[in-house]
Protein backbone atom coordinates (compact mmCIF):
# COMPACT_ATOMS: atom_id res chain seq x y z
CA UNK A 1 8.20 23.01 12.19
CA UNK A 2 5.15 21.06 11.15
CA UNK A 3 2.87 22.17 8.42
CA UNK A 4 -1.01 22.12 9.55
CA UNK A 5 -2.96 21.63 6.44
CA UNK A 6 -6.68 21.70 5.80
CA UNK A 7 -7.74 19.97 2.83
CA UNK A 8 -11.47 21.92 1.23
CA UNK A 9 -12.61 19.26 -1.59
CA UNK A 10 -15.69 18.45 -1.86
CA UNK A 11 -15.31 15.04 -4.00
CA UNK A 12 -15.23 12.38 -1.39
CA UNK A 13 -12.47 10.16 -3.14
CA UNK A 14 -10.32 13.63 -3.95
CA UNK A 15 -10.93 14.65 -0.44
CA UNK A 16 -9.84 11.12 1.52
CA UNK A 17 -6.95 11.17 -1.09
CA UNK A 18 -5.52 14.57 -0.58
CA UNK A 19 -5.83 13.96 3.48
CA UNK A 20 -3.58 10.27 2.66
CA UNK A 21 -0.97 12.01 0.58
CA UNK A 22 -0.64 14.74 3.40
CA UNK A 23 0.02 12.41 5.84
CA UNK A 24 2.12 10.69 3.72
CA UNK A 25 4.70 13.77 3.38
CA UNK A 26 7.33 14.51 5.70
CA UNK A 27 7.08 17.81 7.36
CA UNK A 28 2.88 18.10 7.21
CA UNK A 29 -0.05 17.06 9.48
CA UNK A 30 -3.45 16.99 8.64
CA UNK A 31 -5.62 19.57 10.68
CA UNK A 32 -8.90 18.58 9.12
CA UNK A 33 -11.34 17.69 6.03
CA UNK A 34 -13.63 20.42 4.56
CA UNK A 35 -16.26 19.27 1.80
CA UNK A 36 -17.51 22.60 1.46
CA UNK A 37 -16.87 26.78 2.33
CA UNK A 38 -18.67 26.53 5.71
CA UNK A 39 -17.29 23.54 6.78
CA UNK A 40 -13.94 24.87 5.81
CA UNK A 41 -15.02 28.16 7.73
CA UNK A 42 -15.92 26.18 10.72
CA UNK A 43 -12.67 23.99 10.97
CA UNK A 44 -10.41 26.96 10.33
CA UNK A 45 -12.61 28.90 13.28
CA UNK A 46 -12.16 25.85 15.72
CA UNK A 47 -7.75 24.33 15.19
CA UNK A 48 -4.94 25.95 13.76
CA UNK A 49 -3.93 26.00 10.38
CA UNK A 50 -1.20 27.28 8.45
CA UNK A 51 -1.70 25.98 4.97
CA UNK A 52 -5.22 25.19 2.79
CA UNK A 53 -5.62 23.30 -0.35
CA UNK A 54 -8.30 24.34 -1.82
CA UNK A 55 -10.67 22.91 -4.90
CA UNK A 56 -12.16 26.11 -6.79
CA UNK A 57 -16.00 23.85 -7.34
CA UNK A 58 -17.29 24.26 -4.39
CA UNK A 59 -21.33 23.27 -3.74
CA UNK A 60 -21.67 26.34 -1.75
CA UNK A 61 -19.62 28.42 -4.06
CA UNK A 62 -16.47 29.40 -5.48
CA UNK A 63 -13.24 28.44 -4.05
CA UNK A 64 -12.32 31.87 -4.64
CA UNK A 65 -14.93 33.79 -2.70
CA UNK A 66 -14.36 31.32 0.31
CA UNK A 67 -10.73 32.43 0.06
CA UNK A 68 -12.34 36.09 0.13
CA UNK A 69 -14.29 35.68 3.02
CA UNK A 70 -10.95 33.46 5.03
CA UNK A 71 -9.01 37.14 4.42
CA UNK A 72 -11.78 39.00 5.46
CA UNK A 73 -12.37 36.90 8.77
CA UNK A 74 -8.52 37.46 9.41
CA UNK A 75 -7.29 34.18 8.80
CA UNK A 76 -3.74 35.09 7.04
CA UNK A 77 -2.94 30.69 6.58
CA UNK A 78 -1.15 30.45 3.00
CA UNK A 79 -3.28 28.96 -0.12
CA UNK A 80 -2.27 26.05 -2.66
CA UNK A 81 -5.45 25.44 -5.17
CA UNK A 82 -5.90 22.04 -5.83
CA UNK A 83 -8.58 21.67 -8.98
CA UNK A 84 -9.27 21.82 -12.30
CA UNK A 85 -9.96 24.85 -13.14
CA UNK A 86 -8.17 26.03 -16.20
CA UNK A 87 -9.72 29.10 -16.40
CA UNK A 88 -6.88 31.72 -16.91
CA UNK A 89 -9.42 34.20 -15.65
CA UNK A 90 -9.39 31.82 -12.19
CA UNK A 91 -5.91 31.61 -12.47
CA UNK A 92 -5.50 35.30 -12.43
CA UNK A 93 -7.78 36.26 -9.78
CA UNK A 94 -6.08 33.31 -7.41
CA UNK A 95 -2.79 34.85 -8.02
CA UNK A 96 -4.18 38.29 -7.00
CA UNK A 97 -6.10 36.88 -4.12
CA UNK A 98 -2.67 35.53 -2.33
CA UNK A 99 -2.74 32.08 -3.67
CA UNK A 100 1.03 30.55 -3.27
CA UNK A 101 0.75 27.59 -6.04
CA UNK A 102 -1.75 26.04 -8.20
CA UNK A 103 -2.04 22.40 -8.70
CA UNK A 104 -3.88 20.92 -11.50
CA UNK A 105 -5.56 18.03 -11.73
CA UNK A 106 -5.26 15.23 -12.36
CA UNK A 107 -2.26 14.48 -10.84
CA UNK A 108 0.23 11.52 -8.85
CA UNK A 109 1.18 11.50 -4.96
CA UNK A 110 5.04 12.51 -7.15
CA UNK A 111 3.18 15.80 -8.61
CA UNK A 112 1.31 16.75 -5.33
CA UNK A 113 4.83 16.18 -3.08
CA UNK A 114 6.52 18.49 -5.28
CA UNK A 115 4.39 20.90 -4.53
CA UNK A 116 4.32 20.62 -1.19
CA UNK A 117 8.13 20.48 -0.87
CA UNK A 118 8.09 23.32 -2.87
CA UNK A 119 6.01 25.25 -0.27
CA UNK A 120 8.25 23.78 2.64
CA UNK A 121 11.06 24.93 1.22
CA UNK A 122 9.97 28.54 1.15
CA UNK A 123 7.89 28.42 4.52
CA UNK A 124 12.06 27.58 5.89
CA UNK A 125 13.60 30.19 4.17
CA UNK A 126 10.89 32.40 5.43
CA UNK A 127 11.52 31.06 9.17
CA UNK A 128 15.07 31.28 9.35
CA UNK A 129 15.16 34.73 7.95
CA UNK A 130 16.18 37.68 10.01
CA UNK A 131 12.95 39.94 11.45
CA UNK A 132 15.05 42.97 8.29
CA UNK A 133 15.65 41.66 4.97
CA UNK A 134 17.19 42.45 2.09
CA UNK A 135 16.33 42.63 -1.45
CA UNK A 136 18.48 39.16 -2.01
CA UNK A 137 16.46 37.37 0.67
CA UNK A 138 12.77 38.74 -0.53
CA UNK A 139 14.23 37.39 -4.65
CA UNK A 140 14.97 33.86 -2.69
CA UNK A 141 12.20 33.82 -0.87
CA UNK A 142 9.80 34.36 -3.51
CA UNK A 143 12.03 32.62 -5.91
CA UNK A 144 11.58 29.55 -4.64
CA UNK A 145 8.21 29.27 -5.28
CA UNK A 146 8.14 31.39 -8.92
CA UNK A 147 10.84 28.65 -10.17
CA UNK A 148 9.71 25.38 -11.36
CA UNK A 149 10.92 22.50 -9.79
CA UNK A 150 13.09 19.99 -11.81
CA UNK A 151 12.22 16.66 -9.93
CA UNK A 152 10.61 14.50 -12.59
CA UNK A 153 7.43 13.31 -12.24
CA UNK A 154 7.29 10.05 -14.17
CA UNK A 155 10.20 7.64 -14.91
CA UNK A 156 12.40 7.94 -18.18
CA UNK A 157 10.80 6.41 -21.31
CA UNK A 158 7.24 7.32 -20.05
CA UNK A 159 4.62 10.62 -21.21
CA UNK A 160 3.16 13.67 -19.32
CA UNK A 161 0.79 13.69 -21.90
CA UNK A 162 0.19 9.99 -22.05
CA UNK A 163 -0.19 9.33 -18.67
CA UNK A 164 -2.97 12.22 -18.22
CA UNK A 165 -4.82 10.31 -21.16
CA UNK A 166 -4.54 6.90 -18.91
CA UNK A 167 -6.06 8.99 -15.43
CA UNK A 168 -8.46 10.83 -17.35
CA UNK A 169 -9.81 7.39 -18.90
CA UNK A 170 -9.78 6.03 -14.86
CA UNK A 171 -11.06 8.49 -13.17
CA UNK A 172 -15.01 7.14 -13.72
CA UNK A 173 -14.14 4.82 -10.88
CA UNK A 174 -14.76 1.62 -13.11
CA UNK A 175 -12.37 -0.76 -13.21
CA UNK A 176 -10.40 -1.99 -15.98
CA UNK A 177 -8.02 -4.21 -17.10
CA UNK A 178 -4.47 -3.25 -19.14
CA UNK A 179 -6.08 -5.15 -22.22
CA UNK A 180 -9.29 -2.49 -21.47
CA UNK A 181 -7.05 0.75 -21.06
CA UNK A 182 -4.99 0.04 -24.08
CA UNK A 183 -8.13 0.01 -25.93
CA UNK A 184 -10.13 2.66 -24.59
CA UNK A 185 -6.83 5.06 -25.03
CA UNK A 186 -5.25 3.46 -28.69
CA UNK A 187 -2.18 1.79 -26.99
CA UNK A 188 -0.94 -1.24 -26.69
CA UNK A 189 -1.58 -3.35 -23.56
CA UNK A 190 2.40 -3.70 -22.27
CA UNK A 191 2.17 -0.05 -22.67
CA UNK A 192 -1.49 0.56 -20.71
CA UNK A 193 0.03 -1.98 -17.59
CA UNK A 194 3.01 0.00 -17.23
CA UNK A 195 1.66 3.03 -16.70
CA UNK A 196 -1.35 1.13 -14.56
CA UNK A 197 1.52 -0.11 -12.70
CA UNK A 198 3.31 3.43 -12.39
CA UNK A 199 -0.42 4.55 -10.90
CA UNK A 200 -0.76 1.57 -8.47
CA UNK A 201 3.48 2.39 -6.82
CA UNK A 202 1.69 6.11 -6.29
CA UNK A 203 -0.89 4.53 -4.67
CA UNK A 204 -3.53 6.36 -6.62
CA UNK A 205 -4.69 2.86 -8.44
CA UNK A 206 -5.90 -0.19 -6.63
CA UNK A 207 -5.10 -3.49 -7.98
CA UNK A 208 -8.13 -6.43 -7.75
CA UNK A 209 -8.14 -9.49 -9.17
CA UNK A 210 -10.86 -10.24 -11.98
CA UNK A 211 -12.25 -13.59 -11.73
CA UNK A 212 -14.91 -14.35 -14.63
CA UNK A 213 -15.36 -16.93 -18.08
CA UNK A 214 -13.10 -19.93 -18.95
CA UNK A 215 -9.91 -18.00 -18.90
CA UNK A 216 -7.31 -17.49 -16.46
CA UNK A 217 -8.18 -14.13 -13.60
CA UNK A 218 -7.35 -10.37 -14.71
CA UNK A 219 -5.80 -7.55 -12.95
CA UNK A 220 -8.22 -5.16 -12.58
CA UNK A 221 -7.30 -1.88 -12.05
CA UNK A 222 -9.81 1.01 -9.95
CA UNK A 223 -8.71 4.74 -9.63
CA UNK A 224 -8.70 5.50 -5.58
CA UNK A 225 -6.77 8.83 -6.41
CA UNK A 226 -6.92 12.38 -6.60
């Protein structure tokens, strides 16, 4: 059964990004594009919807009271927050509000399809179960989406922690060059183009070439993603 999914982001790059990587994943289909709580109101009044990802900075409030107001309105469609919000204090009161999984940003089309996969696999178990269950089914159930998944989401030889340092430096929208990165984050420039590269196969990077001075053109490189 296909997932519905409505996408409430108010950044217009994170927003057309999170509607491409649903459509990119197997099992999913975009219902529709919210930028704000009453847009996201008035799409979830109008089509179906089974699953929202939803930003917490919203600029006509919190993500949170929007999720309020969706449970007090009756509409019982399952919640992954997609944001930055660190807060534990957010965290918490998502968790309490019903929230399934929580996404941080920033993050690869690899990080976001494990989650979603994650969420598919549960929204099956939960299908194919029988209208009783048992104590074992309920652990599974709920176990799928407590335990972390152990798909990796960067090749061998590369770092988490490194590659957060390369989309945090891209995510001003400027382009730059590997020779640029590598100096902006104290690495070397083999080491900034391979994980530019990395960025541009998750199609959350788009390469340009850099014409400009005596020397031969650059690869630029312009974050598109989430």
């Amino acid at each position: 059964m296909t997932v519905r999914v409505l996408v409430v982001e108010d950044e217009e790059l994170s927003a057309q990004a999170h509607a491409a990587y649903v459509r990119r994943t197997a099992g999913f289909e975009l219902a529709g594009v919210a930028r704000s709580s009453v847009e996201a109101v008035r799409v979830l009044r109008s089509v179906p919807v089974d699953l929202v990802l939803l930003d917490m900075h919203l600029p006509d409030g919190h993500g949170l009271a929007l999720l309020q107001g969706m449970r007090a309105e009756g509409f019982l469609c399952d919640v992954i927050a997609v944001t930055a919000a660190r807060d534990v204090e957010v965290v918490k009161r998502a968790v309490s509000q019903g929230v399934v999984l929580y996404l941080l940003k920033p993050f690869t089309y690899a990080g976001f399809r494990t989650k979603l996969d994650q969420y598919a696999d549960y929204r099956a178990r939960l299908t194919a179960a029988e209208s009783d269950v048992g104590q074992q089914d309920v652990d599974e159930m709920l176990g799928v989406l407590r335990t972390t998944p152990q798909r990796t989401t960067v090749p061998k030889g590369m770092s988490v922690d490194t590659l957060r340092e390369v989309t945090v430096a891209l995510r001003d929208g400027v382009g730059r060059s590997a020779s640029e990165l590598a100096a902006a984050i104290g690495t070397s420039r083999v080491t900034a183009r391979r994980y530019l590269e990395y960025l541009a196969a998750e199609d959350v990077v788009e390469r340009s070439v850099r014409y400009g001075g005596s020397g031969r053109p650059e690869v630029e490189y312009r974050w598109t993603g989430a």
